[in-house]
C-alpha atoms as a PDB file:
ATOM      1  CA  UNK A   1      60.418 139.712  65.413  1.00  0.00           C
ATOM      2  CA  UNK A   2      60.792 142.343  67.829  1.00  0.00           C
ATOM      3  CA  UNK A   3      61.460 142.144  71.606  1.00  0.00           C
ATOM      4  CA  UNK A   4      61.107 145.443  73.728  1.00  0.00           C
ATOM      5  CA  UNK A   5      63.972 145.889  76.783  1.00  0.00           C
ATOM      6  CA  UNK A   6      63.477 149.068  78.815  1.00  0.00           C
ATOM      7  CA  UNK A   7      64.405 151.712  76.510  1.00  0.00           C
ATOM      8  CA  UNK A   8      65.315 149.287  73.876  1.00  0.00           C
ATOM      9  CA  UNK A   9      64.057 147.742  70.933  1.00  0.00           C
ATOM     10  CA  UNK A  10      65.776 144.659  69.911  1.00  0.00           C
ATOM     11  CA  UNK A  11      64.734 142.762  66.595  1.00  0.00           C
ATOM     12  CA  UNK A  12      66.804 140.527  64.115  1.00  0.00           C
ATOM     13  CA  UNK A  13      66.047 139.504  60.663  1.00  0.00           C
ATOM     14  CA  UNK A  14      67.923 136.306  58.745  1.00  0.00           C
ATOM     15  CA  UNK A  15      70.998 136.813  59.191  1.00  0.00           C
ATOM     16  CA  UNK A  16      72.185 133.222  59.280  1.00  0.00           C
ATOM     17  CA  UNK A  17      75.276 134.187  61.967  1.00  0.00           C
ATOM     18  CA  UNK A  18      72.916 134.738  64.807  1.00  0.00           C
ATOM     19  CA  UNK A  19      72.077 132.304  67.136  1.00  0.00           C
ATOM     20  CA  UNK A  20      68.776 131.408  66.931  1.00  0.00           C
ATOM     21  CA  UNK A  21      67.831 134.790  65.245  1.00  0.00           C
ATOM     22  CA  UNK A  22      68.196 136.648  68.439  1.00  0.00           C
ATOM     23  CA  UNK A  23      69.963 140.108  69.531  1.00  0.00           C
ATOM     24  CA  UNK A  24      71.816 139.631  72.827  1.00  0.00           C
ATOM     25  CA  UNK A  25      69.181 141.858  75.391  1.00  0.00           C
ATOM     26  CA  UNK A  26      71.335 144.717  76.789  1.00  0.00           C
ATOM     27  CA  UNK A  27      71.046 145.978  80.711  1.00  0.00           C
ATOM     28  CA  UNK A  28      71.431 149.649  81.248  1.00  0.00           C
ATOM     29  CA  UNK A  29      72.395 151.380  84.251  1.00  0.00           C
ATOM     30  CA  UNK A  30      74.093 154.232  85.497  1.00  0.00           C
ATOM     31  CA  UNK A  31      77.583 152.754  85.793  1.00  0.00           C
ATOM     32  CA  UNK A  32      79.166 152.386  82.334  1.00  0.00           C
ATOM     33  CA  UNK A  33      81.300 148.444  82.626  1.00  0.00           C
ATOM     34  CA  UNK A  34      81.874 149.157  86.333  1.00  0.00           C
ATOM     35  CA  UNK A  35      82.977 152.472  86.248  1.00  0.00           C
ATOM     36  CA  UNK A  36      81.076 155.221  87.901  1.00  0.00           C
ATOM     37  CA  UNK A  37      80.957 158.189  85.591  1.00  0.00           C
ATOM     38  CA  UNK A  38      81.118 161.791  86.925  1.00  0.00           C
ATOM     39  CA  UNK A  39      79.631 164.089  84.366  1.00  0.00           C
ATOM     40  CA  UNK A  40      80.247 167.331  85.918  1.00  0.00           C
ATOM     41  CA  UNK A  41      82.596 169.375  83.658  1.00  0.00           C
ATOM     42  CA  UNK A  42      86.101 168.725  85.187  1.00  0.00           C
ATOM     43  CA  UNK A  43      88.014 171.074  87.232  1.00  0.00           C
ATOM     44  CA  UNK A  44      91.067 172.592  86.037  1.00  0.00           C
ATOM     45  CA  UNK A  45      92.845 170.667  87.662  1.00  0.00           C
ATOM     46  CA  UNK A  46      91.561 167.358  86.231  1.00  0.00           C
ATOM     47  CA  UNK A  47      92.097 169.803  82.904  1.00  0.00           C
ATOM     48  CA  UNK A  48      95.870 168.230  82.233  1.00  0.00           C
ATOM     49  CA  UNK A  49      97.263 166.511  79.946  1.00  0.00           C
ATOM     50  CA  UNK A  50      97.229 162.850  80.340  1.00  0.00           C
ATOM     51  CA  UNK A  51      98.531 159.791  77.994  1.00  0.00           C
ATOM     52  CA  UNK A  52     100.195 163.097  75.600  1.00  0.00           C
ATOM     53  CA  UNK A  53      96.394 163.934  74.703  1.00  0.00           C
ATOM     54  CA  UNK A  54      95.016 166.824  76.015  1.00  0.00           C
ATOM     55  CA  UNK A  55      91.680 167.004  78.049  1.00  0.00           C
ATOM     56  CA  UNK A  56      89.416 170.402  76.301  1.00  0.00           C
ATOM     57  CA  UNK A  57      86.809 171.853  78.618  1.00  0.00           C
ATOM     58  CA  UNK A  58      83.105 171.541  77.119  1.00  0.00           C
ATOM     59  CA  UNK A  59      83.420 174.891  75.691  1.00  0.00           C
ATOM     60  CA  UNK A  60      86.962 174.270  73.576  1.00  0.00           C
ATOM     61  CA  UNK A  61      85.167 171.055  72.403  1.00  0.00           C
ATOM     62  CA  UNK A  62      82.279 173.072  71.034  1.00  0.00           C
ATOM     63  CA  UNK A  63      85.166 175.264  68.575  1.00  0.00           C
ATOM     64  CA  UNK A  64      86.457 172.298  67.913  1.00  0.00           C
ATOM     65  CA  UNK A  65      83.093 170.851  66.601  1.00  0.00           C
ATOM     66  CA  UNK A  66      82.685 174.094  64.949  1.00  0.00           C
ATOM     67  CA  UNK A  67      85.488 174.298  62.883  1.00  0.00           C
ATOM     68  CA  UNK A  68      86.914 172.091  60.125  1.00  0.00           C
ATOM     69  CA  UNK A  69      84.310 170.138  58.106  1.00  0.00           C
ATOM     70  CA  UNK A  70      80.883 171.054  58.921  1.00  0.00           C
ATOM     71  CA  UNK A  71      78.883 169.290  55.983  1.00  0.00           C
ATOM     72  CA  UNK A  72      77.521 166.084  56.111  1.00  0.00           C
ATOM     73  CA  UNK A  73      75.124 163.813  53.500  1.00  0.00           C
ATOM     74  CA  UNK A  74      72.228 161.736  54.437  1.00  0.00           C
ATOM     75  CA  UNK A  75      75.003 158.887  55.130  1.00  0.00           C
ATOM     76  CA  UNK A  76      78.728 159.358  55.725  1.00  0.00           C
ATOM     77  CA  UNK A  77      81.200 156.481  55.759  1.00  0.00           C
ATOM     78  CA  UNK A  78      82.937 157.990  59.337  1.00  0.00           C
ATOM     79  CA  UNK A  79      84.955 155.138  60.008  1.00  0.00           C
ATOM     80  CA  UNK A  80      85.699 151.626  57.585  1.00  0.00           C
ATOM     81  CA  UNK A  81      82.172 150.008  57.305  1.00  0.00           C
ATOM     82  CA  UNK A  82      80.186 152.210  59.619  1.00  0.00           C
ATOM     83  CA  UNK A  83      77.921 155.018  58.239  1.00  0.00           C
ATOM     84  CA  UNK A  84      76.761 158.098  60.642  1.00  0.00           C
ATOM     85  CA  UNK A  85      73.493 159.397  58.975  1.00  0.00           C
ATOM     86  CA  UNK A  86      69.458 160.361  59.474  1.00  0.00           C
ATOM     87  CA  UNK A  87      66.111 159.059  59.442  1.00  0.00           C
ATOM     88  CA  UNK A  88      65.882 160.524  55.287  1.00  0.00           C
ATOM     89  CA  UNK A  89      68.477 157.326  54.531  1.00  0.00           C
ATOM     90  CA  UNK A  90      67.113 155.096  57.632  1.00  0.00           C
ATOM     91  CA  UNK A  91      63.705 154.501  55.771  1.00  0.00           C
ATOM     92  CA  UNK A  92      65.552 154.344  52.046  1.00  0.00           C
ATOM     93  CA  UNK A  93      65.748 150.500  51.673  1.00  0.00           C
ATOM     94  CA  UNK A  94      67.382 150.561  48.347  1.00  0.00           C
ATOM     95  CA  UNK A  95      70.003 152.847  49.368  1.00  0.00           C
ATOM     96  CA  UNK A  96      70.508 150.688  52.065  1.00  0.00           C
ATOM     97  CA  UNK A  97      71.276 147.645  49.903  1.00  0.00           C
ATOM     98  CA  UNK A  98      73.077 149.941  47.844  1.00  0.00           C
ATOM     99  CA  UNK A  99      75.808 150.418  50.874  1.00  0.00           C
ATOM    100  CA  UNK A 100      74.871 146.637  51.883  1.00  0.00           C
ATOM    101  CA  UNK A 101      73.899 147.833  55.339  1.00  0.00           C
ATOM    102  CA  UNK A 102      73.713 144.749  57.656  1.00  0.00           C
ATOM    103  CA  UNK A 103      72.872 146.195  60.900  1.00  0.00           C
ATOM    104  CA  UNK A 104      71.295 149.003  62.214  1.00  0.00           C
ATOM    105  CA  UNK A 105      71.676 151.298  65.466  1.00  0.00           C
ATOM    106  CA  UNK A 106      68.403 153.647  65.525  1.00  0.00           C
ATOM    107  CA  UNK A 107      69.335 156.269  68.566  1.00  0.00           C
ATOM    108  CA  UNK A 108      66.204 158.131  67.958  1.00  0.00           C
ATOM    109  CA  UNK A 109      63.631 154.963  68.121  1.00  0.00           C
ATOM    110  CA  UNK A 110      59.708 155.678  68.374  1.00  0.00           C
ATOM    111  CA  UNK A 111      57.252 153.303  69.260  1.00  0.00           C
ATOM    112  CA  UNK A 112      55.059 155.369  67.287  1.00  0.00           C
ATOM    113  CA  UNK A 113      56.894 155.714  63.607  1.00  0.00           C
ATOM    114  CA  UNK A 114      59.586 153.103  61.739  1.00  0.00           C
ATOM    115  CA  UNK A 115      61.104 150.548  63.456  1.00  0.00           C
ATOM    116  CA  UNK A 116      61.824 147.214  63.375  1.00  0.00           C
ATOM    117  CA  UNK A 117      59.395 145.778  61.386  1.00  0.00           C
ATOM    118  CA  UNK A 118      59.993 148.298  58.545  1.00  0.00           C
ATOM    119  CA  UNK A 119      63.230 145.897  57.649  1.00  0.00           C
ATOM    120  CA  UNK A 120      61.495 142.646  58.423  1.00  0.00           C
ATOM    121  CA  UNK A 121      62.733 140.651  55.586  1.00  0.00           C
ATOM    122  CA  UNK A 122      65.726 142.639  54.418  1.00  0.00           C
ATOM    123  CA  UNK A 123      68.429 140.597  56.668  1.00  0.00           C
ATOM    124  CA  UNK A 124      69.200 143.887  58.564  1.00  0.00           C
ATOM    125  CA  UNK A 125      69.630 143.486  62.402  1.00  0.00           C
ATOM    126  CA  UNK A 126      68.272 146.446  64.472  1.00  0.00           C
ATOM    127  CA  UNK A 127      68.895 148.003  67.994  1.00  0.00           C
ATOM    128  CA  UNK A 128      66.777 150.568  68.468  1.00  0.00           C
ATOM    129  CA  UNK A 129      67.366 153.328  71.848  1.00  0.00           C
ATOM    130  CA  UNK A 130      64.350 155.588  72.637  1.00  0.00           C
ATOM    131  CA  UNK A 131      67.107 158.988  73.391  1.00  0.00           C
ATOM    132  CA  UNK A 132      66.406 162.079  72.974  1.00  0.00           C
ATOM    133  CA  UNK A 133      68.363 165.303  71.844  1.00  0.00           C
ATOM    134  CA  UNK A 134      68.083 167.207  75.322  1.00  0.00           C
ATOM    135  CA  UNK A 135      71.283 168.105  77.159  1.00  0.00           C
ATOM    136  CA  UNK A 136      69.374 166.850  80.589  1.00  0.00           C
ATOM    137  CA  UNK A 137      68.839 163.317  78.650  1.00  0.00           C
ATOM    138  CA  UNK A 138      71.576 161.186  80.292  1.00  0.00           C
ATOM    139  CA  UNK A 139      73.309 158.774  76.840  1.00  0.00           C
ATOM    140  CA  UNK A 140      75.517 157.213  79.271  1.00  0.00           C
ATOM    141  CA  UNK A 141      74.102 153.821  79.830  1.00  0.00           C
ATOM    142  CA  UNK A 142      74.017 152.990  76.687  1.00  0.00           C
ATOM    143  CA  UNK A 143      77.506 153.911  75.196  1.00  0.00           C
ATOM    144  CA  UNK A 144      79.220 150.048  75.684  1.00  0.00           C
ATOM    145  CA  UNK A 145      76.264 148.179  74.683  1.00  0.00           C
ATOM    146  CA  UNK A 146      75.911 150.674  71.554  1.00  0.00           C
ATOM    147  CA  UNK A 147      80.425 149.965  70.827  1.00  0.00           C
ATOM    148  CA  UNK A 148      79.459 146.440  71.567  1.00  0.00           C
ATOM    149  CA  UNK A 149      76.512 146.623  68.331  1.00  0.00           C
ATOM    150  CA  UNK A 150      78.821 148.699  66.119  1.00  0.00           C
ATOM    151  CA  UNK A 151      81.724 146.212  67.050  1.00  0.00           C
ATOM    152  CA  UNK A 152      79.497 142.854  66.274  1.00  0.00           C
ATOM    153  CA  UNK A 153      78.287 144.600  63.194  1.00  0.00           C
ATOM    154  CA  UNK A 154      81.905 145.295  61.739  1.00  0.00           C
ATOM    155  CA  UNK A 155      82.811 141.973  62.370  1.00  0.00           C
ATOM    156  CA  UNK A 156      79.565 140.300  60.553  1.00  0.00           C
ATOM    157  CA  UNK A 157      79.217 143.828  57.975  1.00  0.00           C
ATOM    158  CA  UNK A 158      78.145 147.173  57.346  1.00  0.00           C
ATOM    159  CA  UNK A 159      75.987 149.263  60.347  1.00  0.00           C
ATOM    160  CA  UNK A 160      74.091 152.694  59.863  1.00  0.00           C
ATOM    161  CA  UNK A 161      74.096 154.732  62.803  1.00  0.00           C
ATOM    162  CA  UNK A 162      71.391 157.228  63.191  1.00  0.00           C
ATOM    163  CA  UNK A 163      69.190 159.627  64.441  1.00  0.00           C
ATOM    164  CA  UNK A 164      66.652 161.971  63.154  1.00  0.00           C
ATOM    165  CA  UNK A 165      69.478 164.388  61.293  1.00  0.00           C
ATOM    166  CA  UNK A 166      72.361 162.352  62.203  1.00  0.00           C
ATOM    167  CA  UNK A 167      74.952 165.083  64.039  1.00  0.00           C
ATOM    168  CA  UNK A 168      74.062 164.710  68.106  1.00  0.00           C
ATOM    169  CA  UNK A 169      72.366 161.003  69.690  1.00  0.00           C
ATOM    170  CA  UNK A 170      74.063 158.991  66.768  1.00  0.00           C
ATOM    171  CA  UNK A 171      76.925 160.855  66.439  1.00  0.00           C
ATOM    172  CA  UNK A 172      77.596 160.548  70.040  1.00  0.00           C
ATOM    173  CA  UNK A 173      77.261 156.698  70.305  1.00  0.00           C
ATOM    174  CA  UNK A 174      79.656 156.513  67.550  1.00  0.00           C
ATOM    175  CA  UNK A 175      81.863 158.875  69.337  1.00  0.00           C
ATOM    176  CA  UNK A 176      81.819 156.459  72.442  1.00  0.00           C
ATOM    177  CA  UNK A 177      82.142 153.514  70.253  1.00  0.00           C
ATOM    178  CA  UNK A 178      85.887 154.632  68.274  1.00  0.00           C
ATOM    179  CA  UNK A 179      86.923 156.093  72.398  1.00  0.00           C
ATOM    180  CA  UNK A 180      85.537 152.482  73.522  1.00  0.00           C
ATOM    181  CA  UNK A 181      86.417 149.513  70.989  1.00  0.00           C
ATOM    182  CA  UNK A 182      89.499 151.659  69.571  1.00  0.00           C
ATOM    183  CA  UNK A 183      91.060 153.494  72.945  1.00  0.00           C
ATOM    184  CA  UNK A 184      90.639 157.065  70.879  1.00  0.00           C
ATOM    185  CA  UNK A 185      90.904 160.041  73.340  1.00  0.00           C
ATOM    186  CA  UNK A 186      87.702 162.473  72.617  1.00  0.00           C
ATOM    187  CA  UNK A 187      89.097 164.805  71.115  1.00  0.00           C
ATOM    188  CA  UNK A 188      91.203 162.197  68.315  1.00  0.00           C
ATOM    189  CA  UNK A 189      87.524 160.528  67.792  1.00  0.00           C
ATOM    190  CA  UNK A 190      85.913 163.665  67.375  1.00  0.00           C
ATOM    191  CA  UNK A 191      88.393 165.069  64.579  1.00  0.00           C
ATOM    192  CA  UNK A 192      88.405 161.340  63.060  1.00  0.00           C
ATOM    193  CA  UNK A 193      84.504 162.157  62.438  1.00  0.00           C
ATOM    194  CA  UNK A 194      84.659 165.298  61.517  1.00  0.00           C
ATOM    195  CA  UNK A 195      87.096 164.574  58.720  1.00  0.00           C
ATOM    196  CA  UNK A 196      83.888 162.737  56.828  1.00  0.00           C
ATOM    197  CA  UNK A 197      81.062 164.287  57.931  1.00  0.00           C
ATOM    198  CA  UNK A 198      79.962 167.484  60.223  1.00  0.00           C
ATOM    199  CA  UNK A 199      78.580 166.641  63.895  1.00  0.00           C
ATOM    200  CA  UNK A 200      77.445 168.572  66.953  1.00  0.00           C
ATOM    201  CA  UNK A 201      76.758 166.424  69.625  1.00  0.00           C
ATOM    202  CA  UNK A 202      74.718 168.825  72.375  1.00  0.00           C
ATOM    203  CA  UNK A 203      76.280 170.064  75.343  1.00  0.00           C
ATOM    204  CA  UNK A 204      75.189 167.429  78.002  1.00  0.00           C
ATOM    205  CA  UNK A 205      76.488 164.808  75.691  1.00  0.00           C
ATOM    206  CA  UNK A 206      79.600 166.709  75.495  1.00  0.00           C
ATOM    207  CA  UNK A 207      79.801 166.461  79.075  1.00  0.00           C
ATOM    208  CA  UNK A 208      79.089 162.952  79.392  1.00  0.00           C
ATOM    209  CA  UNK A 209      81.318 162.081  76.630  1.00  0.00           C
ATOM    210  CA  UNK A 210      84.007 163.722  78.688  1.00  0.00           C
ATOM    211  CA  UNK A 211      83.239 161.666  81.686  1.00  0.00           C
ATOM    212  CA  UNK A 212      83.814 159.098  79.500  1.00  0.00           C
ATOM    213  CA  UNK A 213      86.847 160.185  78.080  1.00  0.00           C
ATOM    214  CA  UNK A 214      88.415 160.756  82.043  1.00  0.00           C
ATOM    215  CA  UNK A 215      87.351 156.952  82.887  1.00  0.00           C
ATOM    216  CA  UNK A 216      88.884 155.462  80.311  1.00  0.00           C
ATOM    217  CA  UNK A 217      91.660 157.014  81.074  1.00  0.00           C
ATOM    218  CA  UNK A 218      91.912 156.563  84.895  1.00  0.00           C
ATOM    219  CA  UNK A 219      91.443 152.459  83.963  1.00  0.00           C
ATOM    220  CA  UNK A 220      94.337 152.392  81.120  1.00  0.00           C
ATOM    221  CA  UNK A 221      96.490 154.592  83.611  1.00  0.00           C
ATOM    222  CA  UNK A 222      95.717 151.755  86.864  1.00  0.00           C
END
Protein backbone atom coordinates (compact mmCIF):
# COMPACT_ATOMS: atom_id res chain seq x y z
CA UNK A 1 0.00 0.00 0.00
CA UNK A 2 1.18 3.34 -0.57
CA UNK A 3 0.25 6.62 1.21
CA UNK A 4 1.47 10.01 -0.39
CA UNK A 5 2.70 12.93 2.39
CA UNK A 6 3.77 16.18 0.73
CA UNK A 7 6.89 15.32 -0.90
CA UNK A 8 6.80 11.87 0.42
CA UNK A 9 5.90 8.55 -0.48
CA UNK A 10 5.39 6.24 2.33
CA UNK A 11 4.54 2.42 1.69
CA UNK A 12 5.30 -0.80 3.79
CA UNK A 13 5.26 -4.34 2.78
CA UNK A 14 5.08 -7.51 5.50
CA UNK A 15 7.35 -6.89 7.59
CA UNK A 16 5.78 -8.44 10.66
CA UNK A 17 7.62 -5.61 13.17
CA UNK A 18 5.44 -2.82 11.99
CA UNK A 19 2.51 -1.85 13.57
CA UNK A 20 -0.26 -2.43 11.63
CA UNK A 21 1.87 -2.40 8.36
CA UNK A 22 2.28 1.29 8.50
CA UNK A 23 5.39 3.83 8.04
CA UNK A 24 5.24 6.54 10.70
CA UNK A 25 4.06 9.85 8.22
CA UNK A 26 6.93 12.38 8.50
CA UNK A 27 6.27 16.45 8.74
CA UNK A 28 8.75 18.59 6.97
CA UNK A 29 9.55 22.05 7.56
CA UNK A 30 12.16 24.45 7.46
CA UNK A 31 13.46 24.04 11.01
CA UNK A 32 15.44 20.78 11.32
CA UNK A 33 14.22 19.25 15.36
CA UNK A 34 13.85 22.88 16.50
CA UNK A 35 16.79 24.30 15.27
CA UNK A 36 16.76 27.02 12.73
CA UNK A 37 19.38 26.31 10.13
CA UNK A 38 21.41 29.13 8.48
CA UNK A 39 22.75 27.89 5.21
CA UNK A 40 24.78 30.74 4.18
CA UNK A 41 28.46 29.65 3.96
CA UNK A 42 29.91 30.71 7.40
CA UNK A 43 32.07 33.59 8.02
CA UNK A 44 35.54 33.21 8.97
CA UNK A 45 34.95 33.78 11.94
CA UNK A 46 32.38 31.01 12.56
CA UNK A 47 35.45 29.15 10.44
CA UNK A 48 37.20 27.83 13.95
CA UNK A 49 37.78 25.01 15.31
CA UNK A 50 35.23 23.70 17.62
CA UNK A 51 34.89 20.22 19.70
CA UNK A 52 38.98 19.58 18.18
CA UNK A 53 37.24 19.17 14.60
CA UNK A 54 37.76 21.65 12.25
CA UNK A 55 34.94 23.55 10.33
CA UNK A 56 36.20 23.54 6.07
CA UNK A 57 34.61 26.27 3.99
CA UNK A 58 32.38 24.80 1.00
CA UNK A 59 35.26 25.04 -1.24
CA UNK A 60 37.96 22.87 1.08
CA UNK A 61 35.03 20.37 1.35
CA UNK A 62 34.84 20.07 -2.41
CA UNK A 63 39.05 18.87 -2.38
CA UNK A 64 38.20 16.93 0.15
CA UNK A 65 35.40 15.11 -1.85
CA UNK A 66 37.80 15.11 -4.62
CA UNK A 67 40.52 13.35 -3.33
CA UNK A 68 40.96 9.89 -1.80
CA UNK A 69 38.58 7.21 -3.15
CA UNK A 70 36.58 8.36 -5.97
CA UNK A 71 35.03 4.95 -7.28
CA UNK A 72 31.97 3.61 -6.29
CA UNK A 73 29.71 0.26 -7.49
CA UNK A 74 26.08 0.16 -8.06
CA UNK A 75 25.87 -0.52 -4.09
CA UNK A 76 28.51 0.22 -1.46
CA UNK A 77 28.30 -1.06 2.11
CA UNK A 78 29.28 2.81 3.57
CA UNK A 79 28.57 2.11 6.99
CA UNK A 80 27.57 -1.64 8.91
CA UNK A 81 24.21 -2.62 7.22
CA UNK A 82 23.54 0.45 5.14
CA UNK A 83 24.29 0.50 1.35
CA UNK A 84 24.72 4.04 -0.62
CA UNK A 85 23.90 3.15 -4.32
CA UNK A 86 21.63 4.04 -7.70
CA UNK A 87 18.51 3.43 -9.38
CA UNK A 88 20.69 0.39 -11.72
CA UNK A 89 20.61 -1.74 -8.12
CA UNK A 90 17.20 0.02 -6.81
CA UNK A 91 15.11 -1.90 -9.52
CA UNK A 92 17.49 -5.30 -9.23
CA UNK A 93 15.23 -7.37 -6.87
CA UNK A 94 17.48 -10.32 -6.74
CA UNK A 95 20.42 -8.38 -5.89
CA UNK A 96 18.46 -6.95 -3.37
CA UNK A 97 17.70 -10.26 -1.64
CA UNK A 98 21.11 -11.06 -2.34
CA UNK A 99 22.28 -8.15 0.31
CA UNK A 100 18.83 -8.96 2.22
CA UNK A 101 17.81 -5.33 1.85
CA UNK A 102 14.90 -4.67 4.30
CA UNK A 103 14.20 -1.12 3.81
CA UNK A 104 14.53 1.33 1.37
CA UNK A 105 15.22 5.27 1.26
CA UNK A 106 14.51 6.39 -2.54
CA UNK A 107 15.86 10.29 -2.50
CA UNK A 108 15.15 10.60 -6.11
CA UNK A 109 11.27 9.32 -6.03
CA UNK A 110 8.99 9.88 -9.27
CA UNK A 111 5.47 9.60 -9.36
CA UNK A 112 5.99 8.78 -12.83
CA UNK A 113 8.68 5.65 -12.83
CA UNK A 114 9.42 2.79 -9.85
CA UNK A 115 8.21 3.16 -6.66
CA UNK A 116 6.54 1.58 -4.14
CA UNK A 117 4.61 -0.84 -5.67
CA UNK A 118 7.60 -2.23 -7.63
CA UNK A 119 8.53 -4.13 -4.08
CA UNK A 120 4.97 -4.90 -3.15
CA UNK A 121 5.44 -8.34 -1.91
CA UNK A 122 9.16 -8.49 -1.28
CA UNK A 123 8.92 -7.41 2.63
CA UNK A 124 10.97 -4.24 1.79
CA UNK A 125 9.73 -1.00 3.54
CA UNK A 126 10.06 2.19 1.39
CA UNK A 127 10.34 6.04 2.00
CA UNK A 128 10.42 7.63 -0.96
CA UNK A 129 11.51 11.89 -1.15
CA UNK A 130 10.68 13.62 -4.49
CA UNK A 131 14.53 15.83 -4.29
CA UNK A 132 16.21 16.86 -6.80
CA UNK A 133 20.03 17.31 -7.67
CA UNK A 134 19.93 21.27 -7.95
CA UNK A 135 22.09 23.31 -5.58
CA UNK A 136 18.83 25.80 -5.16
CA UNK A 137 16.80 22.47 -4.01
CA UNK A 138 16.72 22.97 -0.20
CA UNK A 139 17.46 18.79 1.46
CA UNK A 140 17.14 20.25 4.77
CA UNK A 141 13.77 19.21 5.96
CA UNK A 142 14.21 16.03 5.43
CA UNK A 143 17.67 15.11 6.97
CA UNK A 144 16.15 13.79 10.72
CA UNK A 145 13.25 12.06 9.37
CA UNK A 146 15.68 10.40 6.63
CA UNK A 147 18.52 9.42 10.15
CA UNK A 148 15.31 8.49 11.80
CA UNK A 149 14.50 5.69 8.53
CA UNK A 150 18.16 4.66 8.28
CA UNK A 151 18.20 4.35 12.20
CA UNK A 152 14.74 2.14 12.36
CA UNK A 153 16.08 0.19 9.46
CA UNK A 154 19.48 -0.80 11.24
CA UNK A 155 17.71 -1.74 14.11
CA UNK A 156 15.01 -4.11 12.18
CA UNK A 157 17.93 -4.81 9.00
CA UNK A 158 19.60 -3.85 5.99
CA UNK A 159 18.51 -0.23 4.07
CA UNK A 160 19.63 0.90 0.45
CA UNK A 161 19.99 4.44 0.13
CA UNK A 162 19.66 5.93 -3.24
CA UNK A 163 19.32 8.13 -5.92
CA UNK A 164 19.56 8.06 -9.60
CA UNK A 165 23.67 7.49 -9.56
CA UNK A 166 24.00 7.37 -5.94
CA UNK A 167 26.94 10.23 -5.12
CA UNK A 168 24.75 13.69 -4.29
CA UNK A 169 20.64 13.43 -2.80
CA UNK A 170 21.45 9.91 -1.24
CA UNK A 171 24.72 10.45 -0.37
CA UNK A 172 23.79 13.52 1.42
CA UNK A 173 20.95 12.02 3.59
CA UNK A 174 23.37 9.47 4.60
CA UNK A 175 25.82 12.13 5.35
CA UNK A 176 23.18 13.80 7.74
CA UNK A 177 22.20 10.51 9.08
CA UNK A 178 26.13 9.25 10.54
CA UNK A 179 26.43 13.58 11.69
CA UNK A 180 22.75 12.95 13.21
CA UNK A 181 22.24 9.35 14.86
CA UNK A 182 26.21 9.05 15.39
CA UNK A 183 27.36 12.88 16.47
CA UNK A 184 30.09 12.66 13.36
CA UNK A 185 31.41 16.20 12.51
CA UNK A 186 31.06 16.67 8.47
CA UNK A 187 34.03 16.38 7.61
CA UNK A 188 34.68 12.70 9.87
CA UNK A 189 31.27 11.49 8.02
CA UNK A 190 32.36 12.54 4.81
CA UNK A 191 35.89 10.68 4.92
CA UNK A 192 33.96 7.63 6.71
CA UNK A 193 32.05 7.46 3.16
CA UNK A 194 34.52 8.06 1.09
CA UNK A 195 36.62 5.23 2.45
CA UNK A 196 33.87 2.72 0.62
CA UNK A 197 32.60 4.41 -2.05
CA UNK A 198 33.18 7.91 -4.08
CA UNK A 199 30.48 10.80 -3.45
CA UNK A 200 29.96 14.41 -4.50
CA UNK A 201 27.20 15.82 -2.88
CA UNK A 202 26.48 19.36 -4.97
CA UNK A 203 27.37 22.57 -3.66
CA UNK A 204 24.02 23.74 -2.04
CA UNK A 205 23.95 20.49 -0.22
CA UNK A 206 27.38 21.17 0.85
CA UNK A 207 26.17 24.25 2.26
CA UNK A 208 23.28 22.95 3.96
CA UNK A 209 25.14 20.08 5.26
CA UNK A 210 27.36 22.65 6.88
CA UNK A 211 24.50 24.40 8.49
CA UNK A 212 23.93 21.28 9.79
CA UNK A 213 27.18 20.50 10.92
CA UNK A 214 27.31 24.29 12.95
CA UNK A 215 23.81 23.32 14.73
CA UNK A 216 24.73 20.35 15.96
CA UNK A 217 27.38 21.72 17.29
CA UNK A 218 25.99 24.92 18.93
CA UNK A 219 23.30 22.24 20.78
CA UNK A 220 26.16 19.66 22.07
CA UNK A 221 28.24 22.88 23.09
CA UNK A 222 24.78 24.49 25.24
Amino acid sequence: MLSHSGNYWIAACTLPSLQEGWVWLFQASSSIAGIELDTRSPSRGVREERNHHPILSIFELERLLYTGKTACNHADEVWPGLYLGDQDIAANRRELAHLRITHILNASHSKWRGGAEYYEGTGIRYLGIEAHDSPSFDMSPYFYPAADFIHQALNEGRILVHCAVGVSRSATLVLAYLMIRHHMPLVEAIKTVKDHRGIIPNRGFLRQLVALDNALRLKRSA
